[in-house]
PDB file of N, CA and C in Angstrom:
ATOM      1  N   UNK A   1       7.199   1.687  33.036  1.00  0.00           N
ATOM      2  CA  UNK A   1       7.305   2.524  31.863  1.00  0.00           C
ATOM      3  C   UNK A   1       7.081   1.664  30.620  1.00  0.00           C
ATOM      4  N   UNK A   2       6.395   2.260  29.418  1.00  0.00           N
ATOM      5  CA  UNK A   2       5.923   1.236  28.563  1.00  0.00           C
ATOM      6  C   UNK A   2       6.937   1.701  27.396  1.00  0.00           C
ATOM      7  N   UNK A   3       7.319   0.626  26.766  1.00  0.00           N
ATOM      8  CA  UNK A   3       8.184   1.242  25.410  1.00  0.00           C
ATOM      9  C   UNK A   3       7.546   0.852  24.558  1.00  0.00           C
ATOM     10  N   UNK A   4       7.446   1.727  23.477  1.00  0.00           N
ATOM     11  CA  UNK A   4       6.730   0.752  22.309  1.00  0.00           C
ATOM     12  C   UNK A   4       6.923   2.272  20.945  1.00  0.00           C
ATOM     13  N   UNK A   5       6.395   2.218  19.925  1.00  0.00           N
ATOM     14  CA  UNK A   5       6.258   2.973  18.822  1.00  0.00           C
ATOM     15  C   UNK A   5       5.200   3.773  18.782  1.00  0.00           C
ATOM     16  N   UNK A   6       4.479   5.374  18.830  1.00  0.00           N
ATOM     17  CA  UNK A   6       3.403   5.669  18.611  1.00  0.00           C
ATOM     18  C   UNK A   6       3.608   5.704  16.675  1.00  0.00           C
ATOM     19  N   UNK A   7       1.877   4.974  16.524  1.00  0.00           N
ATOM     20  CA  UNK A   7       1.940   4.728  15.491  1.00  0.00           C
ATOM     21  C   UNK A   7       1.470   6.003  14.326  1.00  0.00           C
ATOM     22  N   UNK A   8       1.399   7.193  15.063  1.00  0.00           N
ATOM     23  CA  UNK A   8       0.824   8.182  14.714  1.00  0.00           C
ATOM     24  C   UNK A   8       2.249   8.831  13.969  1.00  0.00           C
ATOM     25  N   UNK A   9       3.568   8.876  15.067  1.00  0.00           N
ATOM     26  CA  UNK A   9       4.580   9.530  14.904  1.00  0.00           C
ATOM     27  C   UNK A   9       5.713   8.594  13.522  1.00  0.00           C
ATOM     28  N   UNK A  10       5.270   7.512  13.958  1.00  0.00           N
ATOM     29  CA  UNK A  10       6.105   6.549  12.846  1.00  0.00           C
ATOM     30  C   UNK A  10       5.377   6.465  11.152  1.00  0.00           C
ATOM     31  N   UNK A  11       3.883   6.627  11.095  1.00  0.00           N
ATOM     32  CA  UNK A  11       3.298   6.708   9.886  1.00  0.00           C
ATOM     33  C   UNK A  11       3.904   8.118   8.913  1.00  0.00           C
ATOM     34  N   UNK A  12       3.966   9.268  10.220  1.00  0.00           N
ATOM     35  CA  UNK A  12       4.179  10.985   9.463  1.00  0.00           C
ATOM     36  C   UNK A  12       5.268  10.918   8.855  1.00  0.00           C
ATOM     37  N   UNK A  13       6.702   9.854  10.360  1.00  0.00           N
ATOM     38  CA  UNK A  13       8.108  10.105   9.624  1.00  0.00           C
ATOM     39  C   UNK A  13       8.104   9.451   8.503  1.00  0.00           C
ATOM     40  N   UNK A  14       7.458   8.354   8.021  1.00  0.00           N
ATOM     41  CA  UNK A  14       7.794   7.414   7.263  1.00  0.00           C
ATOM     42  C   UNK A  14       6.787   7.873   6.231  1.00  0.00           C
ATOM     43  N   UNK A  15       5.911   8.880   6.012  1.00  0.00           N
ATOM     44  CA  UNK A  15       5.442   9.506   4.355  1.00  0.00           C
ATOM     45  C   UNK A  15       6.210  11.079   4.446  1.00  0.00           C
ATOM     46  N   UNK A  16       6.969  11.239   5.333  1.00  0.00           N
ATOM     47  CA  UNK A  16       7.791  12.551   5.116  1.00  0.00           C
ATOM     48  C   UNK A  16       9.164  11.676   4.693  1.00  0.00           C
ATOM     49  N   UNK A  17       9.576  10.691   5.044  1.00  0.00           N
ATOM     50  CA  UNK A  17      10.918   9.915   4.519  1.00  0.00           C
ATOM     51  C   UNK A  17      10.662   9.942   2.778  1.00  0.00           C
ATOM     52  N   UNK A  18       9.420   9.248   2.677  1.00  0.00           N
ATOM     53  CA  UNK A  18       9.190   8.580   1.155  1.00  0.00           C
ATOM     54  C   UNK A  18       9.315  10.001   0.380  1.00  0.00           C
ATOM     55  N   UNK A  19       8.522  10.998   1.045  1.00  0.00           N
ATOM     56  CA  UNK A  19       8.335  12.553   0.054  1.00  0.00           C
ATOM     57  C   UNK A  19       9.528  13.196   0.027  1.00  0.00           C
ATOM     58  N   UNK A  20      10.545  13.347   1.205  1.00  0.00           N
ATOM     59  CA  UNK A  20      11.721  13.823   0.840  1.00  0.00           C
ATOM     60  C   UNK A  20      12.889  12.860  -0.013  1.00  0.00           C
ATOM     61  N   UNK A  21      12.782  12.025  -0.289  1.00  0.00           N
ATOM     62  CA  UNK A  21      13.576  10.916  -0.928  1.00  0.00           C
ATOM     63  C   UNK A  21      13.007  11.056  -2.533  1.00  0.00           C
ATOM     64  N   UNK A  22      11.498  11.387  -2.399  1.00  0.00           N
ATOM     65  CA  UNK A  22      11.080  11.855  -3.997  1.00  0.00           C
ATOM     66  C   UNK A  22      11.754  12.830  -4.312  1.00  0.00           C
ATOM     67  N   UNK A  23      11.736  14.184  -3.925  1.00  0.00           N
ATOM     68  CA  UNK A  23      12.578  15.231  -3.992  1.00  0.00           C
ATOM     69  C   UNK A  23      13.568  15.777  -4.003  1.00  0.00           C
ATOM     70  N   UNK A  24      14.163  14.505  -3.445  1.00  0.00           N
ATOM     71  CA  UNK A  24      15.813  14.652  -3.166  1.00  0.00           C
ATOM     72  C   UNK A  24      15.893  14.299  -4.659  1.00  0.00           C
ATOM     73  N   UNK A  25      15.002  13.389  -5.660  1.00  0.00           N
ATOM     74  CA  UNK A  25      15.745  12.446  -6.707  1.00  0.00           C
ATOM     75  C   UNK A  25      15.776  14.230  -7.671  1.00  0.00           C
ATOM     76  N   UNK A  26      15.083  15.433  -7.462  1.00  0.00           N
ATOM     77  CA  UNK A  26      15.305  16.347  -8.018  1.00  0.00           C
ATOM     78  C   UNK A  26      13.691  17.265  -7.885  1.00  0.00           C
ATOM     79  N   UNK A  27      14.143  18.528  -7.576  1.00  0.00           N
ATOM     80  CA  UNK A  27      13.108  19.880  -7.416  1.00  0.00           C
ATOM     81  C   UNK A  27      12.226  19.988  -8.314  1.00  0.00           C
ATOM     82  N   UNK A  28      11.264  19.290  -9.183  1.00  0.00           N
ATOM     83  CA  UNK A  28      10.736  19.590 -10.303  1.00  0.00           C
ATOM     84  C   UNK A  28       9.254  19.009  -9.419  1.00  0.00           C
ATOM     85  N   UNK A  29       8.396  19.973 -10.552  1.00  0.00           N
ATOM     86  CA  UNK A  29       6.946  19.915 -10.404  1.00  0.00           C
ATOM     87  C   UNK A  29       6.328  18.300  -9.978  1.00  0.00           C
ATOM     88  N   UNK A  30       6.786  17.397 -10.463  1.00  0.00           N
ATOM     89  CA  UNK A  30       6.505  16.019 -10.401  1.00  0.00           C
ATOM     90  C   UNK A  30       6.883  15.267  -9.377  1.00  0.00           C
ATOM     91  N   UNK A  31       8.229  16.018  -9.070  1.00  0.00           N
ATOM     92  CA  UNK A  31       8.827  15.339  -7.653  1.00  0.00           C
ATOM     93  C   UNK A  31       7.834  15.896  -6.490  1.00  0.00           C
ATOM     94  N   UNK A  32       7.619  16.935  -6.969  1.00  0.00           N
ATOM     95  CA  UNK A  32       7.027  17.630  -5.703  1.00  0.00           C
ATOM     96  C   UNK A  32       5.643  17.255  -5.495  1.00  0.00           C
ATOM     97  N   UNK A  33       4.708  17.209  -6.254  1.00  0.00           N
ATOM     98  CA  UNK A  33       3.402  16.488  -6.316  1.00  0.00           C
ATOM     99  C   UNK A  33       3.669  14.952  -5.443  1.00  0.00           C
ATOM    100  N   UNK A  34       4.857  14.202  -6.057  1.00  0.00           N
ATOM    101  CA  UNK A  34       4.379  13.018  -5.580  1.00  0.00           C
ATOM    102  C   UNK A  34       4.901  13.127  -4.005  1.00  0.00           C
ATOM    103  N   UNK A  35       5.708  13.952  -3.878  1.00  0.00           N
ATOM    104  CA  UNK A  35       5.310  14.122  -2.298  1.00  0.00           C
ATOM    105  C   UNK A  35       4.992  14.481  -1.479  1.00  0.00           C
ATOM    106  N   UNK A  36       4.025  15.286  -1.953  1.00  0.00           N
ATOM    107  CA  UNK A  36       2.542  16.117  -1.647  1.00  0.00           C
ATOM    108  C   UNK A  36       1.596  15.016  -1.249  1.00  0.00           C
ATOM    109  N   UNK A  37       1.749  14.113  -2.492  1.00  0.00           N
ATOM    110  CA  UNK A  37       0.788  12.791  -1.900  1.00  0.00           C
ATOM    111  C   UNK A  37       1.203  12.225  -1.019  1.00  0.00           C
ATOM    112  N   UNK A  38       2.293  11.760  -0.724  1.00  0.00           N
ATOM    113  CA  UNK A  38       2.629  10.962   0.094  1.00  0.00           C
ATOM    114  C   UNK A  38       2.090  11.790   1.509  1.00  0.00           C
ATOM    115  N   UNK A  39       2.237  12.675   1.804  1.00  0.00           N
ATOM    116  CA  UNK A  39       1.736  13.396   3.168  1.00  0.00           C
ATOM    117  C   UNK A  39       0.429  13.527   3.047  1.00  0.00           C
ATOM    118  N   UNK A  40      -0.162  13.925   1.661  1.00  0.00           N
ATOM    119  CA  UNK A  40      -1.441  14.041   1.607  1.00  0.00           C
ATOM    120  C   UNK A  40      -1.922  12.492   2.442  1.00  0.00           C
ATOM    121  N   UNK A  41      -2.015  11.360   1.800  1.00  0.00           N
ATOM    122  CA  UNK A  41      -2.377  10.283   2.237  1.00  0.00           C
ATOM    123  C   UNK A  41      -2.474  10.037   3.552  1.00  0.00           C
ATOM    124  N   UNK A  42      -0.723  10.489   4.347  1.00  0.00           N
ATOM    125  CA  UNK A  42      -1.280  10.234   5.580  1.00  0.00           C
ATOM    126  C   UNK A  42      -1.649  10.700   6.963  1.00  0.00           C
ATOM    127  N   UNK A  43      -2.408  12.441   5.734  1.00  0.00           N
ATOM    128  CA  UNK A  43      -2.980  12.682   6.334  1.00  0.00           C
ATOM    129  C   UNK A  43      -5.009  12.545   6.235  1.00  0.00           C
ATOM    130  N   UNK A  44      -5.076  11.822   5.420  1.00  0.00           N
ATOM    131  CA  UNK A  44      -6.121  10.867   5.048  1.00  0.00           C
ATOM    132  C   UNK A  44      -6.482   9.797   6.307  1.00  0.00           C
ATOM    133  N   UNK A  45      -5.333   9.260   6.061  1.00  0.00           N
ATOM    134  CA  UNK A  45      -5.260   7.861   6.781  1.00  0.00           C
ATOM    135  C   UNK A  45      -5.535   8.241   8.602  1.00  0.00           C
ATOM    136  N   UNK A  46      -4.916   9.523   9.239  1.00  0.00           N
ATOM    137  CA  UNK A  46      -5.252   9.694  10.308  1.00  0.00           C
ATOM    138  C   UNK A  46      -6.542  10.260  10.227  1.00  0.00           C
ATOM    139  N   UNK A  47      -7.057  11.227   9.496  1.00  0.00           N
ATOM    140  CA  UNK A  47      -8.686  11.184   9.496  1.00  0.00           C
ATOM    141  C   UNK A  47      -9.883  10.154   9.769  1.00  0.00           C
ATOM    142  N   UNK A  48      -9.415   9.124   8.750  1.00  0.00           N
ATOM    143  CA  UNK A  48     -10.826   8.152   8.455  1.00  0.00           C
ATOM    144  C   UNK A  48      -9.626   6.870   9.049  1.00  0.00           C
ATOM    145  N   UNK A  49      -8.982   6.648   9.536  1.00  0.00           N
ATOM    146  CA  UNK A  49      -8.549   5.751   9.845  1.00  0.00           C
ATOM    147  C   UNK A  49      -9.244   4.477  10.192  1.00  0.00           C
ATOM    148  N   UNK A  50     -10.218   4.819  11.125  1.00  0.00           N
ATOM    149  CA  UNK A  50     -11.636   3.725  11.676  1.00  0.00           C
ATOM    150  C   UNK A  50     -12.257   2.883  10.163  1.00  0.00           C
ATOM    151  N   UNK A  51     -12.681   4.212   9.734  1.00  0.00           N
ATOM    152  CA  UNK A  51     -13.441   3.697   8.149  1.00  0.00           C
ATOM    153  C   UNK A  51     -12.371   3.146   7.350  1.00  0.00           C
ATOM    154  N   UNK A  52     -11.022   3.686   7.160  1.00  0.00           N
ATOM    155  CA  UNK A  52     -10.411   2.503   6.139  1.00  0.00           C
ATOM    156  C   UNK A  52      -9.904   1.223   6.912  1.00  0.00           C
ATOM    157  N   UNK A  53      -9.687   1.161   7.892  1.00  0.00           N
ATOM    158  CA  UNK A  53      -9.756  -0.295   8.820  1.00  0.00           C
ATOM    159  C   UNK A  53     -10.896  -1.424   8.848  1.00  0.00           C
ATOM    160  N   UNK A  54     -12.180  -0.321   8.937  1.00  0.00           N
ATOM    161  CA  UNK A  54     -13.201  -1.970   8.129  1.00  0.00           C
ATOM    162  C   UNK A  54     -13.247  -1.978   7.207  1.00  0.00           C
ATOM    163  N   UNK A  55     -12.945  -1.174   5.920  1.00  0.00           N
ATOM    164  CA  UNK A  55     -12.972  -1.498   4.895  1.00  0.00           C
ATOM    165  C   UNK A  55     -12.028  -2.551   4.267  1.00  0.00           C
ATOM    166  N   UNK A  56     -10.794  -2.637   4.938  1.00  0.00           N
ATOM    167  CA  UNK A  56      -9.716  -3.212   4.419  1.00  0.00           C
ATOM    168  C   UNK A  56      -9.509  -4.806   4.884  1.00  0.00           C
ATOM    169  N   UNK A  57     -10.629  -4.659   6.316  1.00  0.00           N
ATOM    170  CA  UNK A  57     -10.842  -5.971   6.791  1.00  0.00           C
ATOM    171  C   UNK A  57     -12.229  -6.784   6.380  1.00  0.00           C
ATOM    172  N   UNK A  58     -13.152  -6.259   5.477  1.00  0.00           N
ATOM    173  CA  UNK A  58     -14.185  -6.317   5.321  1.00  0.00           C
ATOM    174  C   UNK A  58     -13.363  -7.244   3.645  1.00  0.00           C
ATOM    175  N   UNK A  59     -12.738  -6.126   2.640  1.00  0.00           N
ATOM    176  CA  UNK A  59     -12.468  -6.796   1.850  1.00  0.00           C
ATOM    177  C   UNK A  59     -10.918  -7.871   1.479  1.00  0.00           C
ATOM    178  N   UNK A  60      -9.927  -7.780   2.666  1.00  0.00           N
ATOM    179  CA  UNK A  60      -9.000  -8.597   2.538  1.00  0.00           C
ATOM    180  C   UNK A  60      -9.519 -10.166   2.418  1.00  0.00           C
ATOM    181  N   UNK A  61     -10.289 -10.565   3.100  1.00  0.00           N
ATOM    182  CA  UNK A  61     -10.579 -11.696   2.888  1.00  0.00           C
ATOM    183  C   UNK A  61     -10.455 -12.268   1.343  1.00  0.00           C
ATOM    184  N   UNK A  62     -11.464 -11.638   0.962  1.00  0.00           N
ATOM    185  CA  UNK A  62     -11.736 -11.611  -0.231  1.00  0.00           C
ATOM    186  C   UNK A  62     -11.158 -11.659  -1.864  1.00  0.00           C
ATOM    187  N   UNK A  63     -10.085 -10.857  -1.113  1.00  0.00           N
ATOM    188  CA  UNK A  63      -8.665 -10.273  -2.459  1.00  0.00           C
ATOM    189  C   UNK A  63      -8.266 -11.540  -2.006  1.00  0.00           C
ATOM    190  N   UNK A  64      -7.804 -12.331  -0.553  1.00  0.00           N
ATOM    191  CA  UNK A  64      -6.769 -12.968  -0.913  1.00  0.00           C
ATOM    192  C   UNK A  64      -7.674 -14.333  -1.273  1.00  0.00           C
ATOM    193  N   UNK A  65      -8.627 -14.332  -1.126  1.00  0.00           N
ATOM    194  CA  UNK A  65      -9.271 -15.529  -1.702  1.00  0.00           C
ATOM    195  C   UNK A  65      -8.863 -15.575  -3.270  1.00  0.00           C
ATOM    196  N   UNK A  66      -9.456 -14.505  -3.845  1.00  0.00           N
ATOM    197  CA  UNK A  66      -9.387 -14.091  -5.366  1.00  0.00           C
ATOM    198  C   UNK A  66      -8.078 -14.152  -5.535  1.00  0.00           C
ATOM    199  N   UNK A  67      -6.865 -13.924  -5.413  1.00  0.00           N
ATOM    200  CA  UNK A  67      -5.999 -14.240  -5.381  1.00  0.00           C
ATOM    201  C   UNK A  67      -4.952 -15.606  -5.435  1.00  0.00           C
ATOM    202  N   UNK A  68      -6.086 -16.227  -4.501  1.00  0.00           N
ATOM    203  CA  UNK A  68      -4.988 -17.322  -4.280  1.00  0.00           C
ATOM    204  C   UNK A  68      -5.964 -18.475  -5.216  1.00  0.00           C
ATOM    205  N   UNK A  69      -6.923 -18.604  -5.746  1.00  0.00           N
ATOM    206  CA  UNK A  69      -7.985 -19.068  -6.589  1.00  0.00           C
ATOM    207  C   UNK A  69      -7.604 -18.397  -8.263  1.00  0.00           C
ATOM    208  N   UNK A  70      -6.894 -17.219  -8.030  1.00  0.00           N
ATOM    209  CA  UNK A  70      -6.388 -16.924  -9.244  1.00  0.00           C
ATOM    210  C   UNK A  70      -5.263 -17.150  -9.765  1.00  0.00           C
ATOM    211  N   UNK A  71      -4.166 -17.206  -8.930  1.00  0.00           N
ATOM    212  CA  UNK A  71      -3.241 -17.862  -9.065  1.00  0.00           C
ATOM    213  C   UNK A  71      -3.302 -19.748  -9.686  1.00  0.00           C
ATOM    214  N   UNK A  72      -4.178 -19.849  -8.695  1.00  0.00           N
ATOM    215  CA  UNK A  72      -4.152 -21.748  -9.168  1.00  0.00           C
ATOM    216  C   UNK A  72      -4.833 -21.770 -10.324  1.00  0.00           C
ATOM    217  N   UNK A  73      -5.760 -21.201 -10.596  1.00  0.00           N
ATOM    218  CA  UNK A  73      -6.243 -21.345 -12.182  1.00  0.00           C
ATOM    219  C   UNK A  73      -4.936 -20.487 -13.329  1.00  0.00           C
ATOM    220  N   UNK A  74      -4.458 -19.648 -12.711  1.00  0.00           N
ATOM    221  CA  UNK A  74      -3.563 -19.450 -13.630  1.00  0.00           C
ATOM    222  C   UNK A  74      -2.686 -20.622 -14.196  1.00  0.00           C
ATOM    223  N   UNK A  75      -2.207 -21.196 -13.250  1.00  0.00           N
ATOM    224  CA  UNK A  75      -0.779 -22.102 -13.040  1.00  0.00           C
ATOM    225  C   UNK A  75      -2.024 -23.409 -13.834  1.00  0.00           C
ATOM    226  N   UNK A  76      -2.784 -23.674 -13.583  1.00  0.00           N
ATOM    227  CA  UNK A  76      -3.602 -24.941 -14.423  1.00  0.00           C
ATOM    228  C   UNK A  76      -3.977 -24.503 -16.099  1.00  0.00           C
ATOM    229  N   UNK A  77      -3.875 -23.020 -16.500  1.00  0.00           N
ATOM    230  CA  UNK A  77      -4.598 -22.738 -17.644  1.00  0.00           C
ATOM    231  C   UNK A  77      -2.793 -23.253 -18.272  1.00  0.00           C
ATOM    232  N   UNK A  78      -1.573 -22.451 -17.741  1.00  0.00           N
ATOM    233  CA  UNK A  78      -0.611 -22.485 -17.863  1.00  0.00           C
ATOM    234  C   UNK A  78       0.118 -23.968 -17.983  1.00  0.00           C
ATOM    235  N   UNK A  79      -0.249 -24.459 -17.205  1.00  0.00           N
ATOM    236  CA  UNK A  79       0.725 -25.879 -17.603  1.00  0.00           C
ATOM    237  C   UNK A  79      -0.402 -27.038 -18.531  1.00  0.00           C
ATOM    238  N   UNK A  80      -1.660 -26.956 -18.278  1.00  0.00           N
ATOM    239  CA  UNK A  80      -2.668 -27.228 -19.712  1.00  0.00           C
ATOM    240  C   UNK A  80      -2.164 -26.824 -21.314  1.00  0.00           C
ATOM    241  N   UNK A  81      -1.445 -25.637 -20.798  1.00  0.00           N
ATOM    242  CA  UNK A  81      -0.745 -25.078 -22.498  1.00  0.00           C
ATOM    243  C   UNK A  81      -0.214 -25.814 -22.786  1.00  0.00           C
ATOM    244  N   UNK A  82       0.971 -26.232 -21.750  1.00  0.00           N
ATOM    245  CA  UNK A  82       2.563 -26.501 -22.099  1.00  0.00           C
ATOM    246  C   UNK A  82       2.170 -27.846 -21.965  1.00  0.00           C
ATOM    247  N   UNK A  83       1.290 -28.542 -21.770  1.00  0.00           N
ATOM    248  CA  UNK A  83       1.233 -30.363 -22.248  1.00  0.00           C
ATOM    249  C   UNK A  83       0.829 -30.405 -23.751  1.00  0.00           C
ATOM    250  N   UNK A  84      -0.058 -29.353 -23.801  1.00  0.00           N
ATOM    251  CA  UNK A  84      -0.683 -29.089 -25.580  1.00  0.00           C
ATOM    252  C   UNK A  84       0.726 -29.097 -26.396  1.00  0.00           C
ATOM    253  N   UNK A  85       1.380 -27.914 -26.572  1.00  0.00           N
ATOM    254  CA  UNK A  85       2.473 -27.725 -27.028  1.00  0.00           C
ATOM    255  C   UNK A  85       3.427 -29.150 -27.409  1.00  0.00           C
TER     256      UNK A  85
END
């Protein structure tokens, strides 16, 4: 017997958790939209799931390159200040 999580059933509870926790904060037009999205999304996400999986592996590389190249030039523009100073 295999135990494990279907990831289908854990994505729904967990954007029906986030949307009822919006709503709980109170019944108004805004609460309710944003957790409209939240289900909206994942029911997005089980649609194109394939397509946002290469997309996200196609460009993660990338962000965290840019990222971690942005960070170090930050921290060099940043402590370049503070020797000026």
């Amino acid at each position: 017997m295999k135990y494990g999580i279907d990831k289908y059933n854990f994505i729904f509870v967990l954007c029906a958790y986030q949307a009822f926790k919006v709503i709980k904060k109170g019944a108004n037009v805004q609460n309710i939209l944003i957790g409209i999205g939240y289900i909206t999304v994942a029911a997005i996400y089980f649609k194109y799931e394939s397509i946002i999986k290469k997309a996200i592996y196609k460009i993660l590389p990338f962000l965290i390159f840019y990222t971690l190249l942005g960070l170090l030039f930050e921290s060099f523009v940043e402590t370049l200040f503070e020797q000026i100073k």
